[in-house]
C-alpha atoms as a PDB file:
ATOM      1  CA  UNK A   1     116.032  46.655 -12.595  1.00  0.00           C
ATOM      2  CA  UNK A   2     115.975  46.447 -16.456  1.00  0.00           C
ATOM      3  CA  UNK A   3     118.428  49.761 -16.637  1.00  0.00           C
ATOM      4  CA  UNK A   4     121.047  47.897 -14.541  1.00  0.00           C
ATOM      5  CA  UNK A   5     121.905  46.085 -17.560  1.00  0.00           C
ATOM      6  CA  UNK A   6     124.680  48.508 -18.735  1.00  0.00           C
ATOM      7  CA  UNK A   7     126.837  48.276 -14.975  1.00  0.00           C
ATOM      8  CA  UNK A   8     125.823  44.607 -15.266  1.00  0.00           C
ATOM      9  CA  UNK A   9     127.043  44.150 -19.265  1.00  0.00           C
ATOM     10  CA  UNK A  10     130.203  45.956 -18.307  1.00  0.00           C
ATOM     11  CA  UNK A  11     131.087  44.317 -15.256  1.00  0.00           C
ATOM     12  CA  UNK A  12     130.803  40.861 -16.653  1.00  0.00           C
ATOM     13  CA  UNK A  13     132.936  42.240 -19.657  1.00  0.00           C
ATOM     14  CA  UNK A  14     135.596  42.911 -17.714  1.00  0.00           C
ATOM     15  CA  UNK A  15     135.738  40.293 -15.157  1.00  0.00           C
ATOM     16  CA  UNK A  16     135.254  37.924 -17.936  1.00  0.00           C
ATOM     17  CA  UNK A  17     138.053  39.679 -20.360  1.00  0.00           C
ATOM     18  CA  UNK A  18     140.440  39.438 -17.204  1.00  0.00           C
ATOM     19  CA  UNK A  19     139.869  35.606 -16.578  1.00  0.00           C
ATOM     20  CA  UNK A  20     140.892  35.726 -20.805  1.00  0.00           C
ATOM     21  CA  UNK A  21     137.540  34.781 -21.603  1.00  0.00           C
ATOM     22  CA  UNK A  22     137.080  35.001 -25.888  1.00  0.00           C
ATOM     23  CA  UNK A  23     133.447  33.680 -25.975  1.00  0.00           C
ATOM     24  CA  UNK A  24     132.509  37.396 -25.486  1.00  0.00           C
ATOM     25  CA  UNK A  25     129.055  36.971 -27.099  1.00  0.00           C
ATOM     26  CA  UNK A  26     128.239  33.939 -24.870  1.00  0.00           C
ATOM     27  CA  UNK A  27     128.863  36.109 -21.957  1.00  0.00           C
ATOM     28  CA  UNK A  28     126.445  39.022 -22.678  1.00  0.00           C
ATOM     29  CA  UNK A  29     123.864  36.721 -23.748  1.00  0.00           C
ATOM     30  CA  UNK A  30     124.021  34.996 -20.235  1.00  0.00           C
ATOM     31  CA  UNK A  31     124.785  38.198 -18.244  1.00  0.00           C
ATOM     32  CA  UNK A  32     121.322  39.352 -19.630  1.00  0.00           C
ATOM     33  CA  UNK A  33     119.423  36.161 -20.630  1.00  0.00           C
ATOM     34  CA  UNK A  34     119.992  33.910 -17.570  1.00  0.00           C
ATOM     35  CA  UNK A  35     119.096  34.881 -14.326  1.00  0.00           C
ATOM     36  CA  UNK A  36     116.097  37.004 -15.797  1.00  0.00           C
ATOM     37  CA  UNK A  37     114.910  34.155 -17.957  1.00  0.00           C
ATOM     38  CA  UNK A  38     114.916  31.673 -15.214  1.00  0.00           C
ATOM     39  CA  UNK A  39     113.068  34.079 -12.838  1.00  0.00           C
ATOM     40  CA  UNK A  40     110.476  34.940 -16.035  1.00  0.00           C
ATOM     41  CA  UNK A  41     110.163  31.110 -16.565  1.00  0.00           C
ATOM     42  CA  UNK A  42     109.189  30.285 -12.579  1.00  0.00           C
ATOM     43  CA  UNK A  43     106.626  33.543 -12.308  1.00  0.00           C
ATOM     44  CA  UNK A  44     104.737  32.981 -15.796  1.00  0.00           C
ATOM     45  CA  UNK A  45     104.033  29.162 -14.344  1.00  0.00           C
ATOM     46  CA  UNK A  46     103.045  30.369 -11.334  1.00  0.00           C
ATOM     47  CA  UNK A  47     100.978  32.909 -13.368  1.00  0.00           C
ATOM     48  CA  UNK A  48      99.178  29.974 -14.870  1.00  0.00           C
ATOM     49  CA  UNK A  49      98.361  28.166 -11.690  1.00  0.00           C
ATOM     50  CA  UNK A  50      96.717  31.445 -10.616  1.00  0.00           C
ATOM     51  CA  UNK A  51      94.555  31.583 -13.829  1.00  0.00           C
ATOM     52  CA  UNK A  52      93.978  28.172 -13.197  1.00  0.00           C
ATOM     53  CA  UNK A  53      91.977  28.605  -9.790  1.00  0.00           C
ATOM     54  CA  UNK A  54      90.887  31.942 -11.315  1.00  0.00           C
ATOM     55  CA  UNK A  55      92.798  33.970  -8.455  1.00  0.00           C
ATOM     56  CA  UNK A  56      92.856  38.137  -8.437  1.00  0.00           C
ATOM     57  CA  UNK A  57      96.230  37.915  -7.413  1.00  0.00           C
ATOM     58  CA  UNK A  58      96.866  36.571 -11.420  1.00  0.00           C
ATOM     59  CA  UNK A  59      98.932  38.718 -13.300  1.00  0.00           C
ATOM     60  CA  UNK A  60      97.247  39.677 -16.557  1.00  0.00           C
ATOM     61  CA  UNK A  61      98.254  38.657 -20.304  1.00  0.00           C
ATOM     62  CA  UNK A  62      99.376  41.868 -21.370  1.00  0.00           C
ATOM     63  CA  UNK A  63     101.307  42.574 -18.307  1.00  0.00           C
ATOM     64  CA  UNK A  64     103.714  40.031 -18.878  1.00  0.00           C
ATOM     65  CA  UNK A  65     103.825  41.391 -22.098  1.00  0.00           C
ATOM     66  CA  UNK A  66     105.182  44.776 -20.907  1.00  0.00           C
ATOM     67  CA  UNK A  67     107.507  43.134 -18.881  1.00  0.00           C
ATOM     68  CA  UNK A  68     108.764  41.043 -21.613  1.00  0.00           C
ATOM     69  CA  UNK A  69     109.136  44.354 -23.744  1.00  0.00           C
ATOM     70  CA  UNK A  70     110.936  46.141 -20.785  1.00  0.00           C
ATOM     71  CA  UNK A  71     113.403  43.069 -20.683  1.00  0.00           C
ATOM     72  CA  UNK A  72     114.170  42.670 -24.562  1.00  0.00           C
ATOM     73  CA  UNK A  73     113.584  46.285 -25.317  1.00  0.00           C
ATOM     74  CA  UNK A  74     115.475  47.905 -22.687  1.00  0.00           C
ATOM     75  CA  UNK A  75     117.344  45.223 -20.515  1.00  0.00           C
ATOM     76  CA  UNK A  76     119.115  43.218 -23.191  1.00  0.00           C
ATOM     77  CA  UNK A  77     120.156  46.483 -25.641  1.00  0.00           C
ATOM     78  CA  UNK A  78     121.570  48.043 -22.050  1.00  0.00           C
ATOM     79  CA  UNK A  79     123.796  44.820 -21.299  1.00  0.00           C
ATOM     80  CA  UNK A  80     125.105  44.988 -24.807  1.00  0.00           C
ATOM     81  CA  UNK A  81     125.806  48.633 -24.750  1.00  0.00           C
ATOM     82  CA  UNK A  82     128.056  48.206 -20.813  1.00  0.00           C
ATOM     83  CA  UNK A  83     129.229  45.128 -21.919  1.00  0.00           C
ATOM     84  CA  UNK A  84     130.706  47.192 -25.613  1.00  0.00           C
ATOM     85  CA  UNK A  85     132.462  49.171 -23.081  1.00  0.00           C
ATOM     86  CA  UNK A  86     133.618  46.563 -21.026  1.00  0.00           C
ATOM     87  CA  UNK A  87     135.528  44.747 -23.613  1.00  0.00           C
ATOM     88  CA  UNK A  88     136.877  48.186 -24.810  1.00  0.00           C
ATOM     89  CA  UNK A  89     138.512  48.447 -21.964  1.00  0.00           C
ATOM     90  CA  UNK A  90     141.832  46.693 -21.074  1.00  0.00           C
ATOM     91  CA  UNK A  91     141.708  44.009 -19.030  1.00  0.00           C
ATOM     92  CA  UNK A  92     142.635  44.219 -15.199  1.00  0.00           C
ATOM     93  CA  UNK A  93     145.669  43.296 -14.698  1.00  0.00           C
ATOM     94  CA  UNK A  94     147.153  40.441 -12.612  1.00  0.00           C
ATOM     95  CA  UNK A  95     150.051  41.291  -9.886  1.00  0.00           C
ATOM     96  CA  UNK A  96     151.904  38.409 -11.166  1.00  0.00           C
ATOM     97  CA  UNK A  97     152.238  36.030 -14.098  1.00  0.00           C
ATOM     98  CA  UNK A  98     151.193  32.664 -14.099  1.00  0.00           C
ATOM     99  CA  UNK A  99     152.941  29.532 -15.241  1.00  0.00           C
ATOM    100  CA  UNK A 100     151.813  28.124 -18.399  1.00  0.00           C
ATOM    101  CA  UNK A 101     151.934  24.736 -16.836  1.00  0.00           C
ATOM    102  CA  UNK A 102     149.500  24.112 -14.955  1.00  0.00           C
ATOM    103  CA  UNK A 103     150.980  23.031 -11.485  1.00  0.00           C
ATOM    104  CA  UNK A 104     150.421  19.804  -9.662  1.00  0.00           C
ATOM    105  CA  UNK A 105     147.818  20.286  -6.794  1.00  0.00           C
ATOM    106  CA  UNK A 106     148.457  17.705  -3.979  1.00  0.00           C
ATOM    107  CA  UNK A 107     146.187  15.544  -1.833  1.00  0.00           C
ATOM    108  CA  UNK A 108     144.053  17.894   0.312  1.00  0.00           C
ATOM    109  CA  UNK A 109     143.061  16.769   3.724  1.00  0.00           C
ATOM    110  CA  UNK A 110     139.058  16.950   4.496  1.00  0.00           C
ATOM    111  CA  UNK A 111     138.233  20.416   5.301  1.00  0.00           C
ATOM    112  CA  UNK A 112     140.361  21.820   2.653  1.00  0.00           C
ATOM    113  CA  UNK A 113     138.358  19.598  -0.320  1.00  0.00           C
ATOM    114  CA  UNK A 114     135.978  21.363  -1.993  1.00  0.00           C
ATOM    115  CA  UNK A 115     132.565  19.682  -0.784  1.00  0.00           C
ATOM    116  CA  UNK A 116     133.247  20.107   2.908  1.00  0.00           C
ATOM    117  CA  UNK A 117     134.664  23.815   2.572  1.00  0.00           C
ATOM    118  CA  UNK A 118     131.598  24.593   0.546  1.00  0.00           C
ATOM    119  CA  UNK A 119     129.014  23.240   3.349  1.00  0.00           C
ATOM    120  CA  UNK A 120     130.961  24.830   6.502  1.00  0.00           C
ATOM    121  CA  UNK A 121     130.887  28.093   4.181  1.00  0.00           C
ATOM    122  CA  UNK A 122     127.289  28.648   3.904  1.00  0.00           C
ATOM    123  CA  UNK A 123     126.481  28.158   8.168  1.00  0.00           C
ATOM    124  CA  UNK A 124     127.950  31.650   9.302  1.00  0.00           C
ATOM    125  CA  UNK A 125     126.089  33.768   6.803  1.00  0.00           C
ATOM    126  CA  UNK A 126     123.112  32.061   7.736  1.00  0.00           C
ATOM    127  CA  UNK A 127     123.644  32.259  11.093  1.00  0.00           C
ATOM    128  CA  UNK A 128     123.779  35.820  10.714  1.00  0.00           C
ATOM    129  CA  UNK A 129     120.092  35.974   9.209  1.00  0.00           C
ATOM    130  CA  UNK A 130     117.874  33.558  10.373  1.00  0.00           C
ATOM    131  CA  UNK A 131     116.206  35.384  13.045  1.00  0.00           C
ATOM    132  CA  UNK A 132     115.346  38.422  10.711  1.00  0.00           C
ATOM    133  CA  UNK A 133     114.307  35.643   8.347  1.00  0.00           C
ATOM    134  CA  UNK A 134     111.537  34.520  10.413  1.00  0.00           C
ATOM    135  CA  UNK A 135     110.486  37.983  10.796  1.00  0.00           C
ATOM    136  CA  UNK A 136     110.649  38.598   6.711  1.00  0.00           C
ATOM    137  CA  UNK A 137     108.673  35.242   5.939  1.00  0.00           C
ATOM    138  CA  UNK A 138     105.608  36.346   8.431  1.00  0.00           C
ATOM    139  CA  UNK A 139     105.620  39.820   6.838  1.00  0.00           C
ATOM    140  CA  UNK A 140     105.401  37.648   3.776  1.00  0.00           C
ATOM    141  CA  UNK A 141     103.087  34.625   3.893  1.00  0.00           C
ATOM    142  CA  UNK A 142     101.515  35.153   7.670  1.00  0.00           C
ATOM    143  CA  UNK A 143     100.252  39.371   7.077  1.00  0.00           C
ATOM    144  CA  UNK A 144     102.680  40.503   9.477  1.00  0.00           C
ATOM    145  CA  UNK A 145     103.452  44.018   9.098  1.00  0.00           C
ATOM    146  CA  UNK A 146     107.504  44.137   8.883  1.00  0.00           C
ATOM    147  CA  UNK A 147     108.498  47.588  10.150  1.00  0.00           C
ATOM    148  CA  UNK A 148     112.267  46.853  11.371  1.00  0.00           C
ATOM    149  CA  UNK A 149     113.789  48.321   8.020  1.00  0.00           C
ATOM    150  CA  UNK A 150     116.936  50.173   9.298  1.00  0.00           C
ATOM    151  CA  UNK A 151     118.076  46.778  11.628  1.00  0.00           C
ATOM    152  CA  UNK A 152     117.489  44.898   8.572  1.00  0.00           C
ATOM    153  CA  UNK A 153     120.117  46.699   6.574  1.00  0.00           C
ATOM    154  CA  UNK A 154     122.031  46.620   9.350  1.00  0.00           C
ATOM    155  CA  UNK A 155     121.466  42.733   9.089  1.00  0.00           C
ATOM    156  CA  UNK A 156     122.184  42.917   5.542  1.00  0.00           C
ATOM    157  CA  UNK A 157     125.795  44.368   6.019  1.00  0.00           C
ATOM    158  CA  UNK A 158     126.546  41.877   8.040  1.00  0.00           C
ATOM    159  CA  UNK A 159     125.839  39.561   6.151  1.00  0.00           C
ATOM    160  CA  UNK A 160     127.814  40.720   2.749  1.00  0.00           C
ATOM    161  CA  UNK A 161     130.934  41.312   6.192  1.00  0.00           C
ATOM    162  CA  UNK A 162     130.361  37.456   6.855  1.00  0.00           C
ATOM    163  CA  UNK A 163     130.244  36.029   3.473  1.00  0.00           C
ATOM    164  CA  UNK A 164     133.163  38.238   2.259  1.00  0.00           C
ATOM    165  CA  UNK A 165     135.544  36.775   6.251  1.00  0.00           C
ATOM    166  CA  UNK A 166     134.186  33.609   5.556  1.00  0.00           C
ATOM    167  CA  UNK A 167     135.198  32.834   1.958  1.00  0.00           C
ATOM    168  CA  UNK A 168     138.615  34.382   2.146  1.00  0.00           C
ATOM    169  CA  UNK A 169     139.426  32.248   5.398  1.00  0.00           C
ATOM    170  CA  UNK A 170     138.556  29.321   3.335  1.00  0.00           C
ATOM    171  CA  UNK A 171     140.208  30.581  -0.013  1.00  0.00           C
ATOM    172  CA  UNK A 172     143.461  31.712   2.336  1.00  0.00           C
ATOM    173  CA  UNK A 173     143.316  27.662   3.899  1.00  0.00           C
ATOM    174  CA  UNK A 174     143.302  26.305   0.358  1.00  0.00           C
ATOM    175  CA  UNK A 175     145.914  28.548  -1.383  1.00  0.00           C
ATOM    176  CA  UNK A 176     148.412  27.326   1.743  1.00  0.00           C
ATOM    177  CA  UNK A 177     147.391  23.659   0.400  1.00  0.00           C
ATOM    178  CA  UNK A 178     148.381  24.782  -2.812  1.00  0.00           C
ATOM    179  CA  UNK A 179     145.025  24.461  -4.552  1.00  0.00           C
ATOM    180  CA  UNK A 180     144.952  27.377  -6.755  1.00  0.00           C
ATOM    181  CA  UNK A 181     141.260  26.632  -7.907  1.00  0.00           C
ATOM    182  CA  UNK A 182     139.590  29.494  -5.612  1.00  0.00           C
ATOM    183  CA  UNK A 183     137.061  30.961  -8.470  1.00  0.00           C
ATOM    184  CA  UNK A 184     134.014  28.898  -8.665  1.00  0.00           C
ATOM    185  CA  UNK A 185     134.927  27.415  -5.127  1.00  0.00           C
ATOM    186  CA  UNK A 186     134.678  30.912  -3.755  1.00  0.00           C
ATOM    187  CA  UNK A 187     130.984  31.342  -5.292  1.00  0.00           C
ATOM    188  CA  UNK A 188     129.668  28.394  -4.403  1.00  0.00           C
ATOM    189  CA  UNK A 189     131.189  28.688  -0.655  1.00  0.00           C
ATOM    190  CA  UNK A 190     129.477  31.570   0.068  1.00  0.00           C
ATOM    191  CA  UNK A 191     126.426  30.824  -2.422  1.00  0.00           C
ATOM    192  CA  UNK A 192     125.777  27.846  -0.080  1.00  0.00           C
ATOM    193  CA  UNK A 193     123.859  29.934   2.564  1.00  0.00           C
ATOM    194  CA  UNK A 194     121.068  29.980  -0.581  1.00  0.00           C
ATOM    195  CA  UNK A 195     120.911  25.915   1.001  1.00  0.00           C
ATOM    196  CA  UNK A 196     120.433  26.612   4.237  1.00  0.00           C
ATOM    197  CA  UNK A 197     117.527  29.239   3.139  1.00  0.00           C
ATOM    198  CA  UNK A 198     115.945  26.766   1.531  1.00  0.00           C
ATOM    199  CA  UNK A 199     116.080  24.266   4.588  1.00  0.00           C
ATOM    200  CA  UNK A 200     114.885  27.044   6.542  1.00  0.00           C
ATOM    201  CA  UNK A 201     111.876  27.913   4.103  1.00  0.00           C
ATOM    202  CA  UNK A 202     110.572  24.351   3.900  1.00  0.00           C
ATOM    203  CA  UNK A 203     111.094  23.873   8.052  1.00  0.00           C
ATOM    204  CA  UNK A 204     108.488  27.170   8.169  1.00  0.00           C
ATOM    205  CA  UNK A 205     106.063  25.824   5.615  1.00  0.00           C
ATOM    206  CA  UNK A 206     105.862  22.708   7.925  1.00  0.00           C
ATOM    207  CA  UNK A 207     105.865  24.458  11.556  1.00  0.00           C
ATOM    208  CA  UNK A 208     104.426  27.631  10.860  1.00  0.00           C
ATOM    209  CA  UNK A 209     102.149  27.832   8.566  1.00  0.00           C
ATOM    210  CA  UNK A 210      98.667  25.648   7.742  1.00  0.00           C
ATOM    211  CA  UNK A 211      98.286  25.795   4.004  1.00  0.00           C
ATOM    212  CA  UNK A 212      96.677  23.585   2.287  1.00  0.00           C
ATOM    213  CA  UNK A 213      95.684  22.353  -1.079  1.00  0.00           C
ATOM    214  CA  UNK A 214      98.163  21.527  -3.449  1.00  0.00           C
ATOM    215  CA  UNK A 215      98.116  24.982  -5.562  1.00  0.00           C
ATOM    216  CA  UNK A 216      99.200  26.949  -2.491  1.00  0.00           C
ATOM    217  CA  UNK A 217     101.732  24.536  -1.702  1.00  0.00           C
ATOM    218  CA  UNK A 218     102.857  24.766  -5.070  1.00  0.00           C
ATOM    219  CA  UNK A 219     103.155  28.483  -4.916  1.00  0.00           C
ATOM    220  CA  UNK A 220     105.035  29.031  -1.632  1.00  0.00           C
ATOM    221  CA  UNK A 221     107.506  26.339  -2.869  1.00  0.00           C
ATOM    222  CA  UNK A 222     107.426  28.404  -6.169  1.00  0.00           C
ATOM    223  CA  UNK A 223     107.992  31.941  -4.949  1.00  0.00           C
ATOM    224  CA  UNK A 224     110.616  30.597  -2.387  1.00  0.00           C
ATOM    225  CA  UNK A 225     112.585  28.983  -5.245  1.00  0.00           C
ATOM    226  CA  UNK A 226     112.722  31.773  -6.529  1.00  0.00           C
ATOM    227  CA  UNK A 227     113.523  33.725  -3.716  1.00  0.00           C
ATOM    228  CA  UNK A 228     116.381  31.137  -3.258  1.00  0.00           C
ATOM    229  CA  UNK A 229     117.727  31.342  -6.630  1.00  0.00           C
ATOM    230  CA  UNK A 230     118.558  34.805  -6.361  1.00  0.00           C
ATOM    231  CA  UNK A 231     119.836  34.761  -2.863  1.00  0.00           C
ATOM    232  CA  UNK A 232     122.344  32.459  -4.071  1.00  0.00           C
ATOM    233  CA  UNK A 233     123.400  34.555  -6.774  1.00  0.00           C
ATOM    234  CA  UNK A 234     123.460  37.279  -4.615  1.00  0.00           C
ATOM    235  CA  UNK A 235     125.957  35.618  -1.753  1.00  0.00           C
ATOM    236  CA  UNK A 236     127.950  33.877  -4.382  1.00  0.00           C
ATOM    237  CA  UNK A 237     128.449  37.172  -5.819  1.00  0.00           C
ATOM    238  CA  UNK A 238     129.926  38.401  -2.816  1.00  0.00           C
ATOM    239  CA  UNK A 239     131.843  35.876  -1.833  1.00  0.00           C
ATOM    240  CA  UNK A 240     133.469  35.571  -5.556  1.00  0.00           C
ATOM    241  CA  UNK A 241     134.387  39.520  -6.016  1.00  0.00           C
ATOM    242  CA  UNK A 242     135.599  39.044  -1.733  1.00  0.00           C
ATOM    243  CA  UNK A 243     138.257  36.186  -2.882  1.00  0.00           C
ATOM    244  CA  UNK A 244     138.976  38.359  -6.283  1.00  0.00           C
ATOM    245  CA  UNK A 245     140.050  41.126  -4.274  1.00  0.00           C
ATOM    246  CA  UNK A 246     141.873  38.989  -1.549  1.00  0.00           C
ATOM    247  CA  UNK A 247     143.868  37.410  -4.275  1.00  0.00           C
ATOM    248  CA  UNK A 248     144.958  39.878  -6.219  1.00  0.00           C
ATOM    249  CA  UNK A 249     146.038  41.872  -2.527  1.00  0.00           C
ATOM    250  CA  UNK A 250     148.313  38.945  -1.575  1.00  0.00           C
ATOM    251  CA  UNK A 251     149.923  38.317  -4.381  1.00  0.00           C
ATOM    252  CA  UNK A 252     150.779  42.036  -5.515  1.00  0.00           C
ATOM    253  CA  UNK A 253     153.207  42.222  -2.334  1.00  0.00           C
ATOM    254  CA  UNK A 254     154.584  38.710  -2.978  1.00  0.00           C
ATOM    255  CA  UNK A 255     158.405  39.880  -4.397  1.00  0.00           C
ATOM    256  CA  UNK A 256     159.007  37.840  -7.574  1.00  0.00           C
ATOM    257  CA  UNK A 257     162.765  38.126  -8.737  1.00  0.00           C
END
């Protein structure tokens, strides 16, 4: 994980250098601080409720130390070094230029608004995992032995399929309303299925499982945030780079005189 920082650094860089970002420094200290550090943050307090009660399953001191080396030593100087390249290279250019003006957007009818596109855009990814889910979360917290690895990467590319269809229908329905703001809309459309995880994780805690105390409860809710938190990144990901491509397709065969 810690030497993906250079294809991370230098993808940021130039996604971010094409969108004319110039708060280049802002965005390698998020590309390598953010997503790690909130991760870091929710294990080392779960770490302490497990000293706490005094559990094996604690990760020692100097553990977390090594990780925190491996993530400022190697991590961090990685980022920097893609994201030196990133900027050195020359931005990607647009199929068209855009008016300096920003153009009037007009009234948008309900399912082309942003709240209601973003709900309806998380339910077909999900729908596309929940049964595997099941299966995962009983490998996980029930000591089910999970052995139905080739289906689930199967599963898994349908998944990135349905989250890449479903966020370009709904980018496509809003660009016909004439609401050009597709960017974070198309992350957090396709991010949304993180939601519906959650839902999904909290209706198994309640049905499935019979934990109780409040330090377990406060580590299942714990690693699932987690596990949450990084399935949204990982949808909204796809769904953002999905609508990135899409746009850029269109409008290089639009004919501009």
């Amino acid at each position: 994980f810690v030497c993906l920082g250079t294809p991370a650094g230098y993808v940021a860089a130039r996604v971010y250098k094409s969108f004319g970002g110039e708060k280049w420094k802002s965005n390698v200290l998020l590309t390598s601080m953010l997503c790690p550090g909130i991760v870091f943050a929710h294990f080392f307090i779960l770490n302490l409720v497990l000293w706490y009660y005094s559990s094996s399953a604690a990760i020692p001191f100097f553990t977390l130390v090594a990780l925190l080396a491996l993530w400022f030593g190697v991590s961090v100087p990685l980022t920097f070094v893609g994201a030196y390249f990133g900027f050195r290279k020359p931005p990607i250019e647009q199929p068209v230029r855009t008016n300096q003006i920003p153009r009037q957007i007009p009234d948008q009818s309900v399912y082309t608004q942003p709240i209601p596109g973003i709900i309806m855009g998380g339910v077909l990814p999900f729908g596309c995992i929940f049964i595997q889910l099941f299966f995962v979360l009983n490998s996980i917290w029930s000591s089910q032995i999970y052995y139905m690895y080739g289906f689930l990467f199967l599963v898994f590319i349908i998944l990135i399929i349905t989250c890449s269809e479903t966020t370009i229908l709904l980018c496509y329905f809003h660009l016909c309303a004439e609401d050009y703001h597709w960017w974070w809309r198309s992350f957090l459309t396709s991010g949304f299925t993180a939601f519906y995880l959650a839902i999904y994780c909290v209706h198994y805690f309640i049905t499935k499982l019979d934990i109780e105390g409040a330090g377990s409860t406060f580590l299942y809710f714990g690693y699932t945030s987690v596990m949450v938190f990084c399935f949204f990144l990982l949808t909204g990901t796809i769904g953002f780079f999905a609508c990135f491509w899409f746009v850029r397709k269109i409008y290089s065969v639009v004919k501009v005189d």
